[in-house]
N, C-alpha and C. Protein backbone atom coordinates (compact mmCIF):
# COMPACT_ATOMS: atom_id res chain seq x y z
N UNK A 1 111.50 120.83 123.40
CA UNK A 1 111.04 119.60 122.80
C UNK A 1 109.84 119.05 123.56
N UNK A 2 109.82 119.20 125.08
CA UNK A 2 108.82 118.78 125.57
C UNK A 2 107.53 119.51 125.24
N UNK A 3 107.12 120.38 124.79
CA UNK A 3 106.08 120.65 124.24
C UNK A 3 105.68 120.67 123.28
N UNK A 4 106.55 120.20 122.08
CA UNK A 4 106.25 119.60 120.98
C UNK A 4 105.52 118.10 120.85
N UNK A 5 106.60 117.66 122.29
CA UNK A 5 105.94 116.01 122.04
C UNK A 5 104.50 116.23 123.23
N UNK A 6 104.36 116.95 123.86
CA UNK A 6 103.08 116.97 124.41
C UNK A 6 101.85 117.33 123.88
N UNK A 7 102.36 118.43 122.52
CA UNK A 7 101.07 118.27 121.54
C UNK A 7 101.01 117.93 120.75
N UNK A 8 102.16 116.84 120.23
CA UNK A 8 102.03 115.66 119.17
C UNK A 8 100.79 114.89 119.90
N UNK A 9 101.06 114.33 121.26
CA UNK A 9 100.41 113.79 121.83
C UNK A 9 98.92 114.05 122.04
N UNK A 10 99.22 114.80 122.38
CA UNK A 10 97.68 115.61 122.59
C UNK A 10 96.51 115.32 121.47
N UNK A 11 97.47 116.09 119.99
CA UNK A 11 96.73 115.65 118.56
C UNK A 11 96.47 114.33 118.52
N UNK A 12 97.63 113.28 118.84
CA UNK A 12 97.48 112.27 118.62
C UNK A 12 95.98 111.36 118.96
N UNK A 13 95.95 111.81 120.14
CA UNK A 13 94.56 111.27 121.20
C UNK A 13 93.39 111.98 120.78
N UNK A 14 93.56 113.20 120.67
CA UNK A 14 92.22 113.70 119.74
C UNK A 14 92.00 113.01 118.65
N UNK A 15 92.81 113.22 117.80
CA UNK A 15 92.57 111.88 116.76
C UNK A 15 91.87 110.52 117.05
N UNK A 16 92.40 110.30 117.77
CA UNK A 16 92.10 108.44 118.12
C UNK A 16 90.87 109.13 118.90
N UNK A 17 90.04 109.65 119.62
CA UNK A 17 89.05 109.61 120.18
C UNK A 17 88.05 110.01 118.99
N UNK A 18 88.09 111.17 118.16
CA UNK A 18 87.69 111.17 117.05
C UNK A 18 87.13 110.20 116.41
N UNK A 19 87.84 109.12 116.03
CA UNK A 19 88.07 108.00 115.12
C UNK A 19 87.39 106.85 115.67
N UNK A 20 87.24 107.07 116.81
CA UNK A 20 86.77 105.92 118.17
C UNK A 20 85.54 106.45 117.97
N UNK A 21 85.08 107.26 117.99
CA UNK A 21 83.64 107.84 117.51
C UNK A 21 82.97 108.32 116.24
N UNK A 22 83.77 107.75 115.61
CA UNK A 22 83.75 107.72 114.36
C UNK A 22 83.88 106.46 113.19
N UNK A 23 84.11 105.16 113.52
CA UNK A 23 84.35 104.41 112.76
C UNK A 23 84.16 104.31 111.55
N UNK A 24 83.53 104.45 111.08
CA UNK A 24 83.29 104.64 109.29
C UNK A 24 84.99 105.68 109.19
N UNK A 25 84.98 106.40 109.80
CA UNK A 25 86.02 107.58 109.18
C UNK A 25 87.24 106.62 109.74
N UNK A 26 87.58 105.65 110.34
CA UNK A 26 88.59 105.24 110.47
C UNK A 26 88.83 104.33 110.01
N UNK A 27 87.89 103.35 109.29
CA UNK A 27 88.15 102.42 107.95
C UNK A 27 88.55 103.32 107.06
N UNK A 28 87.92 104.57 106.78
CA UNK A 28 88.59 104.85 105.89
C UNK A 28 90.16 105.30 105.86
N UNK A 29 90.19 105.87 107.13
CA UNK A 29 92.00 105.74 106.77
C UNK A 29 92.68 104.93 106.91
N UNK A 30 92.38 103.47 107.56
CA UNK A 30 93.16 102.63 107.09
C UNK A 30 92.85 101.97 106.07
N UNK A 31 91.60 102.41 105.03
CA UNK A 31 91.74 101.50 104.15
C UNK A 31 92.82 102.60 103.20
N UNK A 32 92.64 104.10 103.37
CA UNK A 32 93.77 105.00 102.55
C UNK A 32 95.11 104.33 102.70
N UNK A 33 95.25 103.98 104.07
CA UNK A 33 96.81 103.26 104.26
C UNK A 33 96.95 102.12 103.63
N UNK A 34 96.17 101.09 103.38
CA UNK A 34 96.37 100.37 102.44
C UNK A 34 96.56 100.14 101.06
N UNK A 35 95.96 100.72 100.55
CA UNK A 35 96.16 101.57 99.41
C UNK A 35 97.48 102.09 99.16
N UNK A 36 97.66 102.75 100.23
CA UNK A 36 99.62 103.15 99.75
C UNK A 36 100.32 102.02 99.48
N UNK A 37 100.07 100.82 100.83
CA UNK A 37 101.10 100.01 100.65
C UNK A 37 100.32 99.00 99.83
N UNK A 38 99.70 98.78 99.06
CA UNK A 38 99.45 98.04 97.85
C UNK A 38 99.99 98.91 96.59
N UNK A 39 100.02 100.31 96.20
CA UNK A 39 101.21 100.96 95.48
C UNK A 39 102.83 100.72 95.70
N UNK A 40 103.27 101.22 97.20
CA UNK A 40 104.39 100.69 97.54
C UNK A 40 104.29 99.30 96.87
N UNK A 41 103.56 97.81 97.43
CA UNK A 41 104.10 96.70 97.38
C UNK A 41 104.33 96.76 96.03
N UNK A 42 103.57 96.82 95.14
CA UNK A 42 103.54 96.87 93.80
C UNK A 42 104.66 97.55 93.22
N UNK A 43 105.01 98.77 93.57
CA UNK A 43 105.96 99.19 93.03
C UNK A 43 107.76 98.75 93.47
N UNK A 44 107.40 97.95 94.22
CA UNK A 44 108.43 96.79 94.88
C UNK A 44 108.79 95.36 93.73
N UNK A 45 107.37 94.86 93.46
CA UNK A 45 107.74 94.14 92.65
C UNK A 45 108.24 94.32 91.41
N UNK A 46 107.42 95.59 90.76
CA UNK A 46 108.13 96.37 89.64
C UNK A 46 109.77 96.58 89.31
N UNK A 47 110.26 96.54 90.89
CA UNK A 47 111.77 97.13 91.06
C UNK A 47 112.31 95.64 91.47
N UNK A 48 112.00 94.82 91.59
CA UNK A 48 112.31 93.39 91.62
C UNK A 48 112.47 92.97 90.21
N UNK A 49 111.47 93.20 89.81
CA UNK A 49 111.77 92.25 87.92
C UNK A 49 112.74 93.18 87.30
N UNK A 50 112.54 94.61 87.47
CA UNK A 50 113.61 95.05 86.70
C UNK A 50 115.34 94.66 87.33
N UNK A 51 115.25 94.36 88.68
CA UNK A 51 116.75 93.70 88.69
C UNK A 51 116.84 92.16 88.41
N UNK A 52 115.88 91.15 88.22
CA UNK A 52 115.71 90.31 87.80
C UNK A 52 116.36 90.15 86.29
N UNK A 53 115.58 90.88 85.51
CA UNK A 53 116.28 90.94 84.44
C UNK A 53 117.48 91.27 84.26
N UNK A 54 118.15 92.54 84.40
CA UNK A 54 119.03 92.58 84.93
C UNK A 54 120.26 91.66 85.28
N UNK A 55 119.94 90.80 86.06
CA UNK A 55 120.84 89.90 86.74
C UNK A 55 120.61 88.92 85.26
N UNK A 56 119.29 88.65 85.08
CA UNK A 56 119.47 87.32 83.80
C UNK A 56 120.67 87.81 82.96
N UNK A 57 120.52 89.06 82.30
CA UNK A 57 121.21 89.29 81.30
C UNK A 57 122.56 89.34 81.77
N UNK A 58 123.26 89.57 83.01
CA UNK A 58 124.55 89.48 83.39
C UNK A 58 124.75 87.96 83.55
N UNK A 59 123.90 86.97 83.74
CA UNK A 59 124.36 85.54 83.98
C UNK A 59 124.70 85.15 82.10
N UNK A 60 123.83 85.85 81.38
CA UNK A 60 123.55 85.11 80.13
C UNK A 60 124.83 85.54 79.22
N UNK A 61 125.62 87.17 79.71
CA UNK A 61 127.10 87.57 79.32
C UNK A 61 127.72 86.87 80.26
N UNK A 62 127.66 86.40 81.21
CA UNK A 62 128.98 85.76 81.69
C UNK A 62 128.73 83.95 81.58
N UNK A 63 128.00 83.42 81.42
CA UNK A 63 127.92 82.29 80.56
C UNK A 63 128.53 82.48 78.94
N UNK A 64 128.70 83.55 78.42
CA UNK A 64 128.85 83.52 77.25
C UNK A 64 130.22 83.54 77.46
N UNK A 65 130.76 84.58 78.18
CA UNK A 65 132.25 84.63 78.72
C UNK A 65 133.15 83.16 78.98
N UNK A 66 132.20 82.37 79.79
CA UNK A 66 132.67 81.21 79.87
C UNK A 66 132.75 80.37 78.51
N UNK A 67 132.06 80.61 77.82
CA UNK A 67 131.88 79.67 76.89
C UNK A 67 132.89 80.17 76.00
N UNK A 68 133.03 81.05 75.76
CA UNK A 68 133.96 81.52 75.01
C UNK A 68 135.73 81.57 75.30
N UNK A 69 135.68 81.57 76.53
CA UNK A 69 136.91 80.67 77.05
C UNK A 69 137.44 79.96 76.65
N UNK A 70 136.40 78.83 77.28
CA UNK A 70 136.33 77.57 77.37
C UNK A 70 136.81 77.33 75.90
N UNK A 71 136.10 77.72 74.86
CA UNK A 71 136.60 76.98 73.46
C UNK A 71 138.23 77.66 73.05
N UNK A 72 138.47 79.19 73.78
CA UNK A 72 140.12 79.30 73.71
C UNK A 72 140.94 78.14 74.36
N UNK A 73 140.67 77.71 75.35
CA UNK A 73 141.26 76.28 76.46
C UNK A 73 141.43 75.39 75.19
N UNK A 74 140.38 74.99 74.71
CA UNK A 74 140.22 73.61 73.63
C UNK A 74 141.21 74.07 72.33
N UNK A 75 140.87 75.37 71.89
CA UNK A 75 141.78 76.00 71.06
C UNK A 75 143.41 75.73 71.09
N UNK A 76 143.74 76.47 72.07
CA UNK A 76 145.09 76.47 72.50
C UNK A 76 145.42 74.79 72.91
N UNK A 77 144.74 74.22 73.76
CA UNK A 77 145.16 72.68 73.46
C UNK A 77 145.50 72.06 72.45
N UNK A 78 144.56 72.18 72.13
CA UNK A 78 144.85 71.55 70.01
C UNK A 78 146.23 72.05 69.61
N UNK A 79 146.56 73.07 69.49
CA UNK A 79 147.84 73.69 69.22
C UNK A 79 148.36 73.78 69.96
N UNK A 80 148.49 73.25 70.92
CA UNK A 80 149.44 72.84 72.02
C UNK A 80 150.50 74.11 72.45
N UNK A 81 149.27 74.90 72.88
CA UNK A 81 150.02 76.39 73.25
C UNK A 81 149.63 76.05 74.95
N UNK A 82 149.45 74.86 75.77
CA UNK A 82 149.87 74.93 77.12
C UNK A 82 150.09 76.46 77.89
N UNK A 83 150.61 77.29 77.85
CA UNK A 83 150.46 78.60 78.73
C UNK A 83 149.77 79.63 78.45
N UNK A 84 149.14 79.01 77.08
CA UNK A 84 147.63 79.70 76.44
C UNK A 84 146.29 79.11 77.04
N UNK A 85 146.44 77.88 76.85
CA UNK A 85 145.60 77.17 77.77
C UNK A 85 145.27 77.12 79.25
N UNK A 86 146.67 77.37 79.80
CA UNK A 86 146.47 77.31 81.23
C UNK A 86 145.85 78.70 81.65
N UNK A 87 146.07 79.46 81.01
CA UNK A 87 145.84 81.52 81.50
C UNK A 87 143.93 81.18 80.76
N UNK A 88 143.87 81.02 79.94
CA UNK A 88 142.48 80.39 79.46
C UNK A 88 141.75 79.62 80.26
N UNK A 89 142.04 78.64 80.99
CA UNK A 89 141.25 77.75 81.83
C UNK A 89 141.53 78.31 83.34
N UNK A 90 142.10 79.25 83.83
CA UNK A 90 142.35 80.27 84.92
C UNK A 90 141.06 81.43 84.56
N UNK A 91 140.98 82.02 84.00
CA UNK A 91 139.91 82.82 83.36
C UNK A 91 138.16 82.26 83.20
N UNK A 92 138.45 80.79 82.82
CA UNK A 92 137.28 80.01 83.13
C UNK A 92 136.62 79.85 85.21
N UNK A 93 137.85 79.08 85.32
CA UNK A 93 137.61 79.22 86.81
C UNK A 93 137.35 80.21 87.61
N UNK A 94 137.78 81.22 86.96
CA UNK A 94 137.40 82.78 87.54
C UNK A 94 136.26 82.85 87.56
N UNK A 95 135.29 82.48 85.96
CA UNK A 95 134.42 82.73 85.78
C UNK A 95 133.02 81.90 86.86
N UNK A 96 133.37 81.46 86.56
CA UNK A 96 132.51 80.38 87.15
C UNK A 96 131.81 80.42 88.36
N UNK A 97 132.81 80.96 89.52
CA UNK A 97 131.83 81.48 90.83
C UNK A 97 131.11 82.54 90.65
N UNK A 98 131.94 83.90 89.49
CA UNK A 98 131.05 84.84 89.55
C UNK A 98 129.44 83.99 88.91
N UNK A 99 129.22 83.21 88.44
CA UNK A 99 128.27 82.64 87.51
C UNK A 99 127.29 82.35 88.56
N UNK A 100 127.66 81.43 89.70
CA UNK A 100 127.16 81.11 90.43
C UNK A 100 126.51 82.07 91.57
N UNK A 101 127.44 82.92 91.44
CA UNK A 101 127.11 84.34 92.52
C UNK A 101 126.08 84.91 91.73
N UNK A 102 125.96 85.11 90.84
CA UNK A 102 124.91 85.92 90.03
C UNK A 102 123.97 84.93 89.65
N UNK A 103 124.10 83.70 90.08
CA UNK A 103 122.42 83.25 89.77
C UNK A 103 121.99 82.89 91.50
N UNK A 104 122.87 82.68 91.81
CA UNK A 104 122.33 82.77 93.49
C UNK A 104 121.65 83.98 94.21
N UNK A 105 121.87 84.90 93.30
CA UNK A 105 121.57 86.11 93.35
C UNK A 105 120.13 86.85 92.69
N UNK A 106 119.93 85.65 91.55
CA UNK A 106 118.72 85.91 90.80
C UNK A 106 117.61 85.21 91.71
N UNK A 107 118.21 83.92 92.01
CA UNK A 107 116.96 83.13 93.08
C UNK A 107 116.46 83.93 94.04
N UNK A 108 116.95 84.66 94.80
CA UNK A 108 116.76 85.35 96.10
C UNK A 108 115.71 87.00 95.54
N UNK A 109 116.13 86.89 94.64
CA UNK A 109 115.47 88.29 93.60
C UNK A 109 113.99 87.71 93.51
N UNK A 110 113.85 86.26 93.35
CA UNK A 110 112.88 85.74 92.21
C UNK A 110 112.09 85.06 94.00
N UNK A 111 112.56 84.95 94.88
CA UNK A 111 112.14 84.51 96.17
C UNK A 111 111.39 86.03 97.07
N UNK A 112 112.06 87.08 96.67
CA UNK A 112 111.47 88.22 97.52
C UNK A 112 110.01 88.56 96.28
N UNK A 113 110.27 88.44 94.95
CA UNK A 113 109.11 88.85 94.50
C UNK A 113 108.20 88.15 94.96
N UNK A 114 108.53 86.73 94.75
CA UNK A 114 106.99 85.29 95.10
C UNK A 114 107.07 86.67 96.20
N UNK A 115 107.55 86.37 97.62
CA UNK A 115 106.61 87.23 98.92
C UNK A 115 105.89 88.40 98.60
N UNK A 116 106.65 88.96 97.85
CA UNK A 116 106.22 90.56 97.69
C UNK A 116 104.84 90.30 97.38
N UNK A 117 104.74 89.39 96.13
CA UNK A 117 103.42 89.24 95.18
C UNK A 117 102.48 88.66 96.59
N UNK A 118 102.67 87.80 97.08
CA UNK A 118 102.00 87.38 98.25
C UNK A 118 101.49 88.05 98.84
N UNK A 119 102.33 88.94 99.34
CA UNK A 119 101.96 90.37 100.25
C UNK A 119 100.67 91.01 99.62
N UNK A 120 101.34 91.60 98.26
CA UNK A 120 100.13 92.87 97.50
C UNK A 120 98.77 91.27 97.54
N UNK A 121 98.64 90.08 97.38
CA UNK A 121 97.40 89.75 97.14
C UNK A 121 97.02 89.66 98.45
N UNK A 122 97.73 89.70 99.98
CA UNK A 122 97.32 90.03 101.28
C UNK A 122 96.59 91.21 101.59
N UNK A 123 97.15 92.18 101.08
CA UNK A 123 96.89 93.48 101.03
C UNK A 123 95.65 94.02 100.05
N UNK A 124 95.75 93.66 98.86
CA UNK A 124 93.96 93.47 98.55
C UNK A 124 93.03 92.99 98.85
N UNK A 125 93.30 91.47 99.91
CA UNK A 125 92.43 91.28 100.23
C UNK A 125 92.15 91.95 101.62
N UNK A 126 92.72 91.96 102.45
CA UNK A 126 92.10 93.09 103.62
C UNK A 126 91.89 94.34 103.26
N UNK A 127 92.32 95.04 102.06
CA UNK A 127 91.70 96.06 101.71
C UNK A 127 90.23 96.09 101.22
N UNK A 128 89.83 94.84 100.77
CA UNK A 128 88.66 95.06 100.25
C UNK A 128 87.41 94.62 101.48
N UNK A 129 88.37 93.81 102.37
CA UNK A 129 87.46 93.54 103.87
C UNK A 129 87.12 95.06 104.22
N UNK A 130 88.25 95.90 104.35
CA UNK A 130 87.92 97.37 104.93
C UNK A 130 87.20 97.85 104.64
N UNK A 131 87.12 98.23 103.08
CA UNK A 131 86.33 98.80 102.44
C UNK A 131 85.14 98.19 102.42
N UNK A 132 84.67 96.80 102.57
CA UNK A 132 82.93 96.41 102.94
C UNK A 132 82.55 97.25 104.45
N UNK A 133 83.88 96.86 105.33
CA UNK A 133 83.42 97.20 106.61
C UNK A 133 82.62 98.74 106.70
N UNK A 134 84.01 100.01 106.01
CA UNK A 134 83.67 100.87 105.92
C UNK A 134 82.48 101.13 105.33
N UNK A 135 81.96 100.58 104.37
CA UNK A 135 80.87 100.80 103.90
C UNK A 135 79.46 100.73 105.11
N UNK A 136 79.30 99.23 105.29
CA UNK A 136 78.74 99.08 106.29
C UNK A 136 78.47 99.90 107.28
N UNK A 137 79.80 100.62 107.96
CA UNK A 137 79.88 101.11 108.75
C UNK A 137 79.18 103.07 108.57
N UNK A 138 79.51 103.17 107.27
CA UNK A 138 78.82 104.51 106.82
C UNK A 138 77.36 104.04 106.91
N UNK A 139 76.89 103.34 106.41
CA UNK A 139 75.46 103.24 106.25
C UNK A 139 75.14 103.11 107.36
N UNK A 140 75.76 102.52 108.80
CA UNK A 140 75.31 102.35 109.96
C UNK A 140 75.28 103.71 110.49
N UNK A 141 76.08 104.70 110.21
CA UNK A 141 76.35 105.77 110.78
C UNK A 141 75.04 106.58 110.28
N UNK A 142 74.90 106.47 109.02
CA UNK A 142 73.78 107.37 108.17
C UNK A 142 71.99 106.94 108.56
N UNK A 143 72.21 105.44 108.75
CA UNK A 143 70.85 105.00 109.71
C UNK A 143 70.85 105.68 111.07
N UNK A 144 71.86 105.63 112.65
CA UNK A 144 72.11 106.23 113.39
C UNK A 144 71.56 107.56 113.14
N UNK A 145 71.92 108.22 112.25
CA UNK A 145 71.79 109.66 112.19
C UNK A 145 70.44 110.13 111.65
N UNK A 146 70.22 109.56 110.52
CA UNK A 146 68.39 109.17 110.16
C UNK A 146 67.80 109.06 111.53
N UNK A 147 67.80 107.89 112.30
CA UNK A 147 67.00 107.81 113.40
C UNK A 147 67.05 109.10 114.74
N UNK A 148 68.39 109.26 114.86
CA UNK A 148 68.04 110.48 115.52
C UNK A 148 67.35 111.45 114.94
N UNK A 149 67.88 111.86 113.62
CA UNK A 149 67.18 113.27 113.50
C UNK A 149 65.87 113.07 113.13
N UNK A 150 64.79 111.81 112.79
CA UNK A 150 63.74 110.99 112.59
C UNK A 150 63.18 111.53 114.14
N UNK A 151 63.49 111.06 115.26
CA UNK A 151 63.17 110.88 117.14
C UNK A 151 63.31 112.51 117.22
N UNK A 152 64.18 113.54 116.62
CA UNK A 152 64.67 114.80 117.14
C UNK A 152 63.52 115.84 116.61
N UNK A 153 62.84 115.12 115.18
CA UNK A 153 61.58 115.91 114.71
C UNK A 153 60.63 116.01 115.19
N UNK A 154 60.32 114.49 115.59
CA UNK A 154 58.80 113.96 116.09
C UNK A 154 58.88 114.67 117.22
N UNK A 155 59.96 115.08 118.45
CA UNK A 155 60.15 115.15 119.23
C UNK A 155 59.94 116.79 119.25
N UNK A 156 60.65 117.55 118.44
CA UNK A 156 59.74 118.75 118.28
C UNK A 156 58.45 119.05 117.91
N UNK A 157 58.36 117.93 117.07
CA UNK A 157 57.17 118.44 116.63
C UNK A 157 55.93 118.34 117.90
N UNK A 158 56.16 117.35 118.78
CA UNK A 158 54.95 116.74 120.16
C UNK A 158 55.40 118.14 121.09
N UNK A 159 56.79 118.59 121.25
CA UNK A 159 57.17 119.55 122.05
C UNK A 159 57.33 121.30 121.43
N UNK A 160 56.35 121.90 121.55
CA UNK A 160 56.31 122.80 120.59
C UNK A 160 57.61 124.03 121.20
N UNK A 161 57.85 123.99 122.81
CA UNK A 161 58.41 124.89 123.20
C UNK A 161 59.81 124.90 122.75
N UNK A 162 60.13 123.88 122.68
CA UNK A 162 61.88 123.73 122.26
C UNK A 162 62.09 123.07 120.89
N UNK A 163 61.62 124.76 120.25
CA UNK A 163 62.32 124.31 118.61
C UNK A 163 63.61 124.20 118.68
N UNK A 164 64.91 124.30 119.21
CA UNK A 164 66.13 123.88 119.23
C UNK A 164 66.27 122.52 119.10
N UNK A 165 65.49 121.79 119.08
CA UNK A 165 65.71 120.05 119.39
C UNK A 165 65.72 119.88 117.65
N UNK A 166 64.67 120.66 116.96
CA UNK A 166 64.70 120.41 115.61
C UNK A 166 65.67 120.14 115.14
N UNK A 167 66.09 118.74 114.44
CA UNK A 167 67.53 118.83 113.19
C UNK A 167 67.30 119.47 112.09
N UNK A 168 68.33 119.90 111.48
CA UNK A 168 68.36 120.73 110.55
C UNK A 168 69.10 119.89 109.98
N UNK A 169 68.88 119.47 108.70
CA UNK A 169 69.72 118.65 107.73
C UNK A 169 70.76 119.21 106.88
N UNK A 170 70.93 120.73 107.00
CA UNK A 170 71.70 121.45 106.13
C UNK A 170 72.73 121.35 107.72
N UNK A 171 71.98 121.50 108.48
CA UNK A 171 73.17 121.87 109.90
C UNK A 171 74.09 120.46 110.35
N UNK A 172 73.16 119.28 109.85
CA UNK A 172 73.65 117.76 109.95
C UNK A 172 75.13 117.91 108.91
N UNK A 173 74.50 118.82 107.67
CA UNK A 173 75.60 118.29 106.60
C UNK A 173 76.61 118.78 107.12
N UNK A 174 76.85 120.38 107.51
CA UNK A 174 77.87 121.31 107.81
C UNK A 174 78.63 120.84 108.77
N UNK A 175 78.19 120.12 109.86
CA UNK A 175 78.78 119.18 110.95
C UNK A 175 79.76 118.39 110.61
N UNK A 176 79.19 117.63 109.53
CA UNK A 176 79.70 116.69 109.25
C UNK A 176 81.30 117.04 108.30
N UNK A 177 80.70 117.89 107.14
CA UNK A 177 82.01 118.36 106.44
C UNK A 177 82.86 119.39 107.68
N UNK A 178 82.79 120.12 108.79
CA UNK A 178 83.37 120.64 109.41
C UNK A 178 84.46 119.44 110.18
N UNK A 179 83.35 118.24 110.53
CA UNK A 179 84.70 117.06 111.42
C UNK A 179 85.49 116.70 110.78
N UNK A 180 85.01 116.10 108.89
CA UNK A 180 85.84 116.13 108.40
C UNK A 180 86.84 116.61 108.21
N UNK A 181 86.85 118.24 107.96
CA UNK A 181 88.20 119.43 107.45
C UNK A 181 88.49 119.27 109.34
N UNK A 182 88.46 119.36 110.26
CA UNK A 182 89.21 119.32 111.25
C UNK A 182 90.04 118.25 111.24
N UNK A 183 89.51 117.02 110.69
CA UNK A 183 90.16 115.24 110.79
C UNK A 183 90.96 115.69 109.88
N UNK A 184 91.34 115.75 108.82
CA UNK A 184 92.20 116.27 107.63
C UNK A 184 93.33 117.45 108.64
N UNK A 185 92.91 118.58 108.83
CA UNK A 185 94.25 118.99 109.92
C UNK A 185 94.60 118.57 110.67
N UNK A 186 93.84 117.55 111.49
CA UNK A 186 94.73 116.84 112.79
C UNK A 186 95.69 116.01 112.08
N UNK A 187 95.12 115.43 110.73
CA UNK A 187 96.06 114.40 110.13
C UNK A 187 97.84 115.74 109.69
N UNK A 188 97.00 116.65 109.22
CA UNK A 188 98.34 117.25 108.44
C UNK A 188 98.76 117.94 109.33
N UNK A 189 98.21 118.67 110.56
CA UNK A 189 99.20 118.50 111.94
C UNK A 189 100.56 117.42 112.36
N UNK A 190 99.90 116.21 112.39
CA UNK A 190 100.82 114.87 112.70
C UNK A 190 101.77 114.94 112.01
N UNK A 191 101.04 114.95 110.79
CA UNK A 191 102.49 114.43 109.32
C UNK A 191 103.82 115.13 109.23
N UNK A 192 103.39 116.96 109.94
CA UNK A 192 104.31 117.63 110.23
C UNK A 192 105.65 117.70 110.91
């Protein structure tokens, strides 16, 4: 086990140094993580209303239950069937906490959605902070990289002996999609 968790670790910190030198690429995965949990939240509230309803329609049969009792109680009174009445108004009283249990039950349903809903409009909105940042932060990266390889030309070009300094913009791109597909396995390393 200890060398499993030593190159969890290991990945782990490559990652984060990566990412530390990388910022644009690390808005973007937490803005990816947000994104999940604005699906998650969402699909939270989804599973909230459907027991919402749910619960309505069990308060709205056992209100009916009561009610329907209740007029056997009045029934059997009238006709003065007394041990019809009493087993009738026993059946009411029965009813009645469950009534209360099941709408005490709807409030708390109808109290986690308000948060939930709260949440997902929390969660869009720092998602969409990320996503300016990230943006920002790409274009800062893509100026950065403009200006070097801008300083890395001129710089060959004044220094004729060391064409190696030259950027190569096909070699910029390949760099770049290579950190990427490495960042993508360190991630599906972890997840493992």
């Amino acid at each position: 086990m200890g060398l499993i968790e030593d190159m969890k670790r290991f990945l782990e910190s490559q990652i984060d140094d990566f990412l530390t030198k990388n910022p644009h690429l690390e808005l973007q995965v937490i803005e990816e993580q947000l994104a999940q949990q604005e699906t998650d939240t969402f699909q939270l509230i989804v599973d909230l209303q459907t027991q919402e309803k749910n619960i309505e329609q069990e308060i709205l049969n056992t209100a009916q239950d009561i009610k329907n009792w209740y007029d056997r109680v009045q029934k059997a009174t009238i006709a003065g069937r007394s041990d019809l009445a009493t087993a009738a108004q026993d059946r009411v009283n029965a009813l009645l906490p469950q009534g209360n249990q099941l709408w005490g039950k709807m409030q708390g349903l109808k109290e986690r959605k308000a948060r939930a809903a709260e949440l997902l409009q929390t969660i869009k909105n720092r998602r969409t902070e990320v996503k300016a940042k990230a943006k920002s932060a790409a274009a800062q990266a893509a100026r950065t990289q403009a200006e070097t390889s801008s300083n890395t030309r001129w710089g060959s070009v004044n220094n004729y002996t060391s064409s190696s300094d030259f950027a190569d913009p096909l070699d910029a791109q390949f760099r770049r999609w290579e950190a990427d597909e490495e960042l993508e396995n360190l991630k599906r390393n972890l997840s493992k």
